[in-house]
PDB file of N, CA and C in Angstrom:
ATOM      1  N   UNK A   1       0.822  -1.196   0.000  1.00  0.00           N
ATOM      2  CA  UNK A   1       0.000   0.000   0.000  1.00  0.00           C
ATOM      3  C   UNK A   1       0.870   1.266   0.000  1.00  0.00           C
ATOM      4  N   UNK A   2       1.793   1.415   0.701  1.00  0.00           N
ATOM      5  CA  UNK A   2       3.217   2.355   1.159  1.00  0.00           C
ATOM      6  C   UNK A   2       3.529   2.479  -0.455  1.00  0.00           C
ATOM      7  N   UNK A   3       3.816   1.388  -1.418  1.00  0.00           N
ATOM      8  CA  UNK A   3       4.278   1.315  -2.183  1.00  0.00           C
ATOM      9  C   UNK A   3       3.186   2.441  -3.473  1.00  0.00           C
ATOM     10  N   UNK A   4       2.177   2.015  -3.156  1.00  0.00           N
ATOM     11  CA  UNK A   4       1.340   2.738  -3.997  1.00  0.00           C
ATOM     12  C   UNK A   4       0.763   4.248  -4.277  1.00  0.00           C
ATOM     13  N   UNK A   5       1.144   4.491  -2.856  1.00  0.00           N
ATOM     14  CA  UNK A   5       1.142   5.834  -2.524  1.00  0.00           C
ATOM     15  C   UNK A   5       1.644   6.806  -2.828  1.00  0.00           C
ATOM     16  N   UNK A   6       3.365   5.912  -2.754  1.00  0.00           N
ATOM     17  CA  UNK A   6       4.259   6.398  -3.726  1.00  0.00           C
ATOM     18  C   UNK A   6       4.502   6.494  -4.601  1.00  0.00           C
ATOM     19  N   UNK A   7       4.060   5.807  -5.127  1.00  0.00           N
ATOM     20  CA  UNK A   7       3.869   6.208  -7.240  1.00  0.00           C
ATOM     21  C   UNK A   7       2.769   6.776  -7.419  1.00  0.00           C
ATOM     22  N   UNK A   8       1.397   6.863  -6.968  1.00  0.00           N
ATOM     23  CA  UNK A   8       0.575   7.699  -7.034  1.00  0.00           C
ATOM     24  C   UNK A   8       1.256   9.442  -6.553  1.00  0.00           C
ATOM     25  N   UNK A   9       1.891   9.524  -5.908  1.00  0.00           N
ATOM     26  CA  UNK A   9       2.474  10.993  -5.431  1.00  0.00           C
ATOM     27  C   UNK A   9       3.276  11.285  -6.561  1.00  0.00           C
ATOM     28  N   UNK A  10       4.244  10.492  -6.809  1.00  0.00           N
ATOM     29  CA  UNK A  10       5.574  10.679  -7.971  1.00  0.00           C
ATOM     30  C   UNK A  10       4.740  10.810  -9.203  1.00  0.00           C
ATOM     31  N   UNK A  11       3.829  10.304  -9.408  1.00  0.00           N
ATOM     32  CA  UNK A  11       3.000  10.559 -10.997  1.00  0.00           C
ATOM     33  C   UNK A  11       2.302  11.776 -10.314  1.00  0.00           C
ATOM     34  N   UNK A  12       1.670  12.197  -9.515  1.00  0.00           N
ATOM     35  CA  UNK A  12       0.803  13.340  -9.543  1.00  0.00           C
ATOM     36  C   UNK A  12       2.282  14.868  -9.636  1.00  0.00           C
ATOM     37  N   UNK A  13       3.294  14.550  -9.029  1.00  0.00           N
ATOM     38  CA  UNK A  13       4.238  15.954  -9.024  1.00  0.00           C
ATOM     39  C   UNK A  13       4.446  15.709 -10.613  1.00  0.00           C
ATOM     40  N   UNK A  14       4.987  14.894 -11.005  1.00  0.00           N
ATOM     41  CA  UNK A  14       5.275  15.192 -11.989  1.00  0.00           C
ATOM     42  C   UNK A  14       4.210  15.479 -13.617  1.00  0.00           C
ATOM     43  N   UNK A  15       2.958  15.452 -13.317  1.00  0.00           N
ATOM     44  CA  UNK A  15       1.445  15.891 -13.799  1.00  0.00           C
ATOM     45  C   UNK A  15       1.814  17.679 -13.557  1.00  0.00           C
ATOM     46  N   UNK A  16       2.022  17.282 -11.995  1.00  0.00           N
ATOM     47  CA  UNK A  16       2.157  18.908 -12.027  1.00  0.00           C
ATOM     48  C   UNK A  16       3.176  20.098 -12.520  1.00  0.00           C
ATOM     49  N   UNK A  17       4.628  19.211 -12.732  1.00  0.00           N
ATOM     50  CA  UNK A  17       5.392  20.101 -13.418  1.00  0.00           C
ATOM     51  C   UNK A  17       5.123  20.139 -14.995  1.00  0.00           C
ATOM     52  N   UNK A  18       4.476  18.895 -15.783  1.00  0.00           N
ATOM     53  CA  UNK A  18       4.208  18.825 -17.447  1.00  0.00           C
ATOM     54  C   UNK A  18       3.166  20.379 -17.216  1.00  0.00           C
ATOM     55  N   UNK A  19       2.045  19.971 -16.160  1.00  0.00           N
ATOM     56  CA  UNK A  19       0.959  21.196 -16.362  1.00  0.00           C
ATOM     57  C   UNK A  19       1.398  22.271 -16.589  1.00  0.00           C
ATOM     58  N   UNK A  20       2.399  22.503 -15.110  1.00  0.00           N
ATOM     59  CA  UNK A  20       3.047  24.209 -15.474  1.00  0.00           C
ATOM     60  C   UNK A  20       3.771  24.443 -17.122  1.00  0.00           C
ATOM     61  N   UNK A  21       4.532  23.430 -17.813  1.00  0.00           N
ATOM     62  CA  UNK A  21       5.414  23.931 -18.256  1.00  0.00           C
ATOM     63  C   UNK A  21       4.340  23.870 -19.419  1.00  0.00           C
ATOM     64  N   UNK A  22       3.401  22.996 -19.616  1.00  0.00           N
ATOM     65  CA  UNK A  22       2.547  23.417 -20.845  1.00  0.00           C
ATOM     66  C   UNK A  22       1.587  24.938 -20.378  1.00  0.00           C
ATOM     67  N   UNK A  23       1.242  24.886 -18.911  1.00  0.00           N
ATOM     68  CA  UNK A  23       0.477  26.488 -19.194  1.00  0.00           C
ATOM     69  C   UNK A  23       1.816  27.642 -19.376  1.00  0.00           C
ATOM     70  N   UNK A  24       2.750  27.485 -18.819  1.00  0.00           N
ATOM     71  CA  UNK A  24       3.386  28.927 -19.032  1.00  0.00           C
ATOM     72  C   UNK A  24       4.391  29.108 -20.536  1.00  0.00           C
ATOM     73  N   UNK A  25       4.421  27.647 -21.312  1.00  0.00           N
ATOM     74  CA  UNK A  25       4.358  27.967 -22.831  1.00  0.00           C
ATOM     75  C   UNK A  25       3.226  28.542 -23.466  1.00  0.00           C
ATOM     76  N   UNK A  26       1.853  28.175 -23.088  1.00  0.00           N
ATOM     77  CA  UNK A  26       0.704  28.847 -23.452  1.00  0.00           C
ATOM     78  C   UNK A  26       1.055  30.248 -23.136  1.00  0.00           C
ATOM     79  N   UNK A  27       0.934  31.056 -22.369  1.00  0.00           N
ATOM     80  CA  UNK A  27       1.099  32.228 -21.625  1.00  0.00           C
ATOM     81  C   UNK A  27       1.789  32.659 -22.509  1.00  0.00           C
ATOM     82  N   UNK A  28       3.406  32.561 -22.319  1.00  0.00           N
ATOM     83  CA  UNK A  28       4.308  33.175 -23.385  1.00  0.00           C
ATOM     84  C   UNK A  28       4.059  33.107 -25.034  1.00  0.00           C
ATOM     85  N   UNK A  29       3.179  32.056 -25.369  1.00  0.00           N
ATOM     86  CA  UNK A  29       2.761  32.422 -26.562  1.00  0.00           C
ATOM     87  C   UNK A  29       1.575  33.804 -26.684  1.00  0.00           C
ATOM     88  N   UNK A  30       0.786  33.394 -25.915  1.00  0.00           N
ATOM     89  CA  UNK A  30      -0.345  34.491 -26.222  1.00  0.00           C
ATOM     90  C   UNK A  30       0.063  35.408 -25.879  1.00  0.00           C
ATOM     91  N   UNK A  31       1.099  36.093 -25.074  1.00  0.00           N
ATOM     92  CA  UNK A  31       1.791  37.423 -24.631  1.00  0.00           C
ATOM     93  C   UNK A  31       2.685  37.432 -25.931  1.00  0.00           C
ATOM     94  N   UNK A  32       3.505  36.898 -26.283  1.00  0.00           N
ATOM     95  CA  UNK A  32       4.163  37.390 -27.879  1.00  0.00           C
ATOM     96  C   UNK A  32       3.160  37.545 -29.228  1.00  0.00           C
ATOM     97  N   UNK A  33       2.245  36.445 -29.128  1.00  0.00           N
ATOM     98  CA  UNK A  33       1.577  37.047 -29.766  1.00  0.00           C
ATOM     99  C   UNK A  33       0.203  38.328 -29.927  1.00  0.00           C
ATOM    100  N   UNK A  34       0.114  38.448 -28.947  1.00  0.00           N
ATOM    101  CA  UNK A  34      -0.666  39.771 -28.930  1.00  0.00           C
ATOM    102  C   UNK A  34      -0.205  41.146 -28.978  1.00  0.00           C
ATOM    103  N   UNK A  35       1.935  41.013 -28.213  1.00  0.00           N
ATOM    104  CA  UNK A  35       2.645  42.144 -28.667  1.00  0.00           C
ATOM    105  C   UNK A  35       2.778  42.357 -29.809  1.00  0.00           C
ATOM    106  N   UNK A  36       2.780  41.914 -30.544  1.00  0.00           N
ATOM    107  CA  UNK A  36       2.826  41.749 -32.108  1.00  0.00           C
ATOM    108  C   UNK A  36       1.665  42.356 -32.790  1.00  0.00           C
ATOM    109  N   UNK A  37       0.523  42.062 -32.296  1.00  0.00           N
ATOM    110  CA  UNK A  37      -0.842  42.323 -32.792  1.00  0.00           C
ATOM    111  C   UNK A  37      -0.808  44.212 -31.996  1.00  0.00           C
ATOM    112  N   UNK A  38      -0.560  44.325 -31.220  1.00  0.00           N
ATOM    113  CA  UNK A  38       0.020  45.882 -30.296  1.00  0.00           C
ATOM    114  C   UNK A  38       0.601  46.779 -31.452  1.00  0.00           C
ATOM    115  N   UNK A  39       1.933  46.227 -31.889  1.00  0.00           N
ATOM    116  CA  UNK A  39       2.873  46.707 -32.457  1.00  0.00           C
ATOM    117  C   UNK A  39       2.376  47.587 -33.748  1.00  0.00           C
ATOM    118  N   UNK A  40       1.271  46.534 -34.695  1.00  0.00           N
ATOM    119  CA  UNK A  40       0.943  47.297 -35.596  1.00  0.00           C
ATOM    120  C   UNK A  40      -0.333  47.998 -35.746  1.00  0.00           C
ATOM    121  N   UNK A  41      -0.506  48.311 -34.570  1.00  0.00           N
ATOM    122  CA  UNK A  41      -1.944  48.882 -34.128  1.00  0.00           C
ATOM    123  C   UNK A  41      -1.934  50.720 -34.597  1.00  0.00           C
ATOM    124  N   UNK A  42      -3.154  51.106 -35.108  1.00  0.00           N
ATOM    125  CA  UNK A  42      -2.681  52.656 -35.627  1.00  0.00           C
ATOM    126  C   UNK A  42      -2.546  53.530 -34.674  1.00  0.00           C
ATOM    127  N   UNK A  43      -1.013  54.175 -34.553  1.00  0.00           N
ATOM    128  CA  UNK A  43      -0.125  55.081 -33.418  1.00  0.00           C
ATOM    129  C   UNK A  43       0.245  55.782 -34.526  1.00  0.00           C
ATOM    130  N   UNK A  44      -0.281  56.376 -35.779  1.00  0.00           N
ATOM    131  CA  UNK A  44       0.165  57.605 -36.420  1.00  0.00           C
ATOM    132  C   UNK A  44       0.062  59.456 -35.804  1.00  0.00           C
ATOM    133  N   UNK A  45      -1.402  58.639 -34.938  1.00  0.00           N
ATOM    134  CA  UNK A  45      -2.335  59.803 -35.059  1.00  0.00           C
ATOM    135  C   UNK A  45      -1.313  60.586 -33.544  1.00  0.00           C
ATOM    136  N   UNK A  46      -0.557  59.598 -32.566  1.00  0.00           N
ATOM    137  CA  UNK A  46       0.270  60.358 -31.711  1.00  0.00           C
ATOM    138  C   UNK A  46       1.969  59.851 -31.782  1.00  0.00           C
ATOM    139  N   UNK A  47       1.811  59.758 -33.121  1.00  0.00           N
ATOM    140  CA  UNK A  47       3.646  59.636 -33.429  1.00  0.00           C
ATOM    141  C   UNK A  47       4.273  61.009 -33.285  1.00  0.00           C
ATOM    142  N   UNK A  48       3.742  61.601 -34.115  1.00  0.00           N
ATOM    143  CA  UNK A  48       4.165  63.362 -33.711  1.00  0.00           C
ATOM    144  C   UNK A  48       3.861  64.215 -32.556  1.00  0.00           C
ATOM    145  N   UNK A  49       2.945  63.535 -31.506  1.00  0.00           N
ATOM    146  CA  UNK A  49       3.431  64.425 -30.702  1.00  0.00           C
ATOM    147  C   UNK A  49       4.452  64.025 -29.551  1.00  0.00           C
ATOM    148  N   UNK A  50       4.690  62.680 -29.801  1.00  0.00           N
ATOM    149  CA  UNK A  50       5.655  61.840 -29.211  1.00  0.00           C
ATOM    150  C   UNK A  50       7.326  62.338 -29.335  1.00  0.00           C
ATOM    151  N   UNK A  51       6.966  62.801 -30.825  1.00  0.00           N
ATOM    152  CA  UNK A  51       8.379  62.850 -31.452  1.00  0.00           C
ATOM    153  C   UNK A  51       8.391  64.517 -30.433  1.00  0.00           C
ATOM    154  N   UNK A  52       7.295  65.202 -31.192  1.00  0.00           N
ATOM    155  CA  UNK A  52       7.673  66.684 -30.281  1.00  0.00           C
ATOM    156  C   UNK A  52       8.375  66.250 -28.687  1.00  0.00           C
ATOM    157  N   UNK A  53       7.171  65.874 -28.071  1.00  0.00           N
ATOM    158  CA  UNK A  53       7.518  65.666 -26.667  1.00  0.00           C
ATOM    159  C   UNK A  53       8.795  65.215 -26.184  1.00  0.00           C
ATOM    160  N   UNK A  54       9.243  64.691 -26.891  1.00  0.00           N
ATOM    161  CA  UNK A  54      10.947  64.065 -26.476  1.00  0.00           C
ATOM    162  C   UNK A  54      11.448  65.287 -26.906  1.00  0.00           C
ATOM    163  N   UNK A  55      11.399  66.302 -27.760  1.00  0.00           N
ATOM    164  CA  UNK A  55      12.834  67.234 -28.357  1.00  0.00           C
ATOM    165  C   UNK A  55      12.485  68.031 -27.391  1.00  0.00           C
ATOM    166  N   UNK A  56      10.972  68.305 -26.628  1.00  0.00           N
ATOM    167  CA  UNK A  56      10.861  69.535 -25.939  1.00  0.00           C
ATOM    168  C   UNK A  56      11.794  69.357 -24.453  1.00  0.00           C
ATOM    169  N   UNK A  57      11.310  67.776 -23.953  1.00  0.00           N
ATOM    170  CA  UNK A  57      12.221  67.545 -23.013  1.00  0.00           C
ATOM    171  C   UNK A  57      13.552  68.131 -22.937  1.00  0.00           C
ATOM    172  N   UNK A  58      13.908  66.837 -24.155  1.00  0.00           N
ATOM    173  CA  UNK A  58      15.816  66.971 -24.089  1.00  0.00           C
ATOM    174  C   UNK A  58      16.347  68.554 -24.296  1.00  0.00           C
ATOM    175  N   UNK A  59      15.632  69.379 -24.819  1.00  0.00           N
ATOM    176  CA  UNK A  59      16.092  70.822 -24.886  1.00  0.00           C
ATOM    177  C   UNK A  59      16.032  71.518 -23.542  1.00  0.00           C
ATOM    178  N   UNK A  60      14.891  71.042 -22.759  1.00  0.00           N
ATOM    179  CA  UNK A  60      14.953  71.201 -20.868  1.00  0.00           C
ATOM    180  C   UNK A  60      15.701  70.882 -20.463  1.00  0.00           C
ATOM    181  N   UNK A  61      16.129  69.705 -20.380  1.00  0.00           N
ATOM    182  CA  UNK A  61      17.377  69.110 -20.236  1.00  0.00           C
ATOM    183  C   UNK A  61      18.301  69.314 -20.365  1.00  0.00           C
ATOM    184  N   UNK A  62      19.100  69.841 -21.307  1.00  0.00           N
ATOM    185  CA  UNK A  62      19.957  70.522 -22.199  1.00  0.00           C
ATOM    186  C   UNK A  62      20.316  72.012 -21.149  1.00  0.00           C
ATOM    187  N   UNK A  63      19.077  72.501 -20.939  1.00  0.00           N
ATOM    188  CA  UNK A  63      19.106  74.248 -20.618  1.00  0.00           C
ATOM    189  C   UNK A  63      20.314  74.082 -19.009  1.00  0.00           C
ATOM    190  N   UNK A  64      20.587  73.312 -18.671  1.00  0.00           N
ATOM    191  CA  UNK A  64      21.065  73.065 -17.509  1.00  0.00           C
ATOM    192  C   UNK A  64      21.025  73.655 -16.170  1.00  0.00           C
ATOM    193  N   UNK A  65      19.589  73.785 -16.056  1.00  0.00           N
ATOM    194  CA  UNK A  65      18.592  74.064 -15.197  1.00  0.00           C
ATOM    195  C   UNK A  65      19.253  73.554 -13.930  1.00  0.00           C
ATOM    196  N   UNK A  66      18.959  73.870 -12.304  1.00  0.00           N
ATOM    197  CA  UNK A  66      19.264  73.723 -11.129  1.00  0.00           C
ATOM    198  C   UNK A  66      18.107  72.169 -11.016  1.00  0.00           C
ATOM    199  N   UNK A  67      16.880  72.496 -11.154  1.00  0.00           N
ATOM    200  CA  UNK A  67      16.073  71.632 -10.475  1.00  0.00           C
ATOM    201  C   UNK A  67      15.542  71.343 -11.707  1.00  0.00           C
ATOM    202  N   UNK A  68      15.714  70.183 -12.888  1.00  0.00           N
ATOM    203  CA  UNK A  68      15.416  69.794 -13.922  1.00  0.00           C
ATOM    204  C   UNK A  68      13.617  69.426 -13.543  1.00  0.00           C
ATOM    205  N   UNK A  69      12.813  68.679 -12.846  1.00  0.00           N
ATOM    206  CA  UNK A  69      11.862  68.609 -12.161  1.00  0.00           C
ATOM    207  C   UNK A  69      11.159  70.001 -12.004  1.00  0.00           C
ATOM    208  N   UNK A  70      11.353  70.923 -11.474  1.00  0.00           N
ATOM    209  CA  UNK A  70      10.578  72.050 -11.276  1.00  0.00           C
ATOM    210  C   UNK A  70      10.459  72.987 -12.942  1.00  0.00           C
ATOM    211  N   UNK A  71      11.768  72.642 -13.751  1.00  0.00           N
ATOM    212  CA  UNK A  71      11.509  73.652 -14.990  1.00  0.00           C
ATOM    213  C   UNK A  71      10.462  72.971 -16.137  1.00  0.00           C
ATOM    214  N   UNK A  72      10.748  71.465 -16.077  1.00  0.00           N
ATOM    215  CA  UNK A  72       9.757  70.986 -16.700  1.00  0.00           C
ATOM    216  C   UNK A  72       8.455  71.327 -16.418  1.00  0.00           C
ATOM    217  N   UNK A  73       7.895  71.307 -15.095  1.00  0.00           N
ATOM    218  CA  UNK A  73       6.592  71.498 -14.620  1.00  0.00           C
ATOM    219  C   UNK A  73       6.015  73.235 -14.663  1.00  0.00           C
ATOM    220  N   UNK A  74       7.633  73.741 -14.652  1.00  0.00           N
ATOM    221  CA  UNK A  74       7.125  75.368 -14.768  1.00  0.00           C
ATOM    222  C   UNK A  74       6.793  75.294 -16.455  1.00  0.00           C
ATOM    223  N   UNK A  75       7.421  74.805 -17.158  1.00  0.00           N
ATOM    224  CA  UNK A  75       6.894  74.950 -19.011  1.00  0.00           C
ATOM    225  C   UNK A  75       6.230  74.398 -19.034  1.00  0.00           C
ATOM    226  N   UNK A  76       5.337  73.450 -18.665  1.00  0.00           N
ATOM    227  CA  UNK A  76       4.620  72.512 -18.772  1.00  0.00           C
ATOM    228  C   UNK A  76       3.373  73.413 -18.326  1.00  0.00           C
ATOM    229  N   UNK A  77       3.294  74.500 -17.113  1.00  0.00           N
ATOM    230  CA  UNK A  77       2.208  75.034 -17.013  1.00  0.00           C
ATOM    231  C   UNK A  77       2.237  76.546 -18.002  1.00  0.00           C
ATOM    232  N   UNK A  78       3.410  76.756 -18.360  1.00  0.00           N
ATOM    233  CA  UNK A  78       3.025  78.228 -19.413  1.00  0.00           C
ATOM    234  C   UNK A  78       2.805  77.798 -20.517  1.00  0.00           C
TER     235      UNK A  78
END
């Protein structure tokens, strides 16, 4: 009976590691594939102000401001 227990346990862990490794191949498929499906999704309409928004930064940045944090937020409200 001792005996049976034990192969009933040793087949159930190892049920349980096939399970994981088939759900978290599932997982990583449907997460690559839906980044993909993301990727070519239409982002024209805020490519440009993306592109602005980075040059306005790095030119803040650039100005070599004391408190980089406070000048952004001061242009940010004028």
């Amino acid at each position: 009976m001792k005996n049976l227990m034990k192969r009933f346990n040793d087949n159930k862990n190892k049920l349980k590691s096939k399970l994981i490794i088939f759900s978290e191949t599932v997982a990583s498929t449907i997460i690559l594939t839906h980044s993909r499906v993301l990727a070519t999704s239409n982002t024209e309409s805020i490519d440009g102000f993306i592109t602005f928004a980075c040059d306005w930064l790095t030119k803040i940045r650039r100005s070599c401001s004391i408190s980089w944090r406070s000048d952004v937020c001061f242009r940010m409200a004028t």
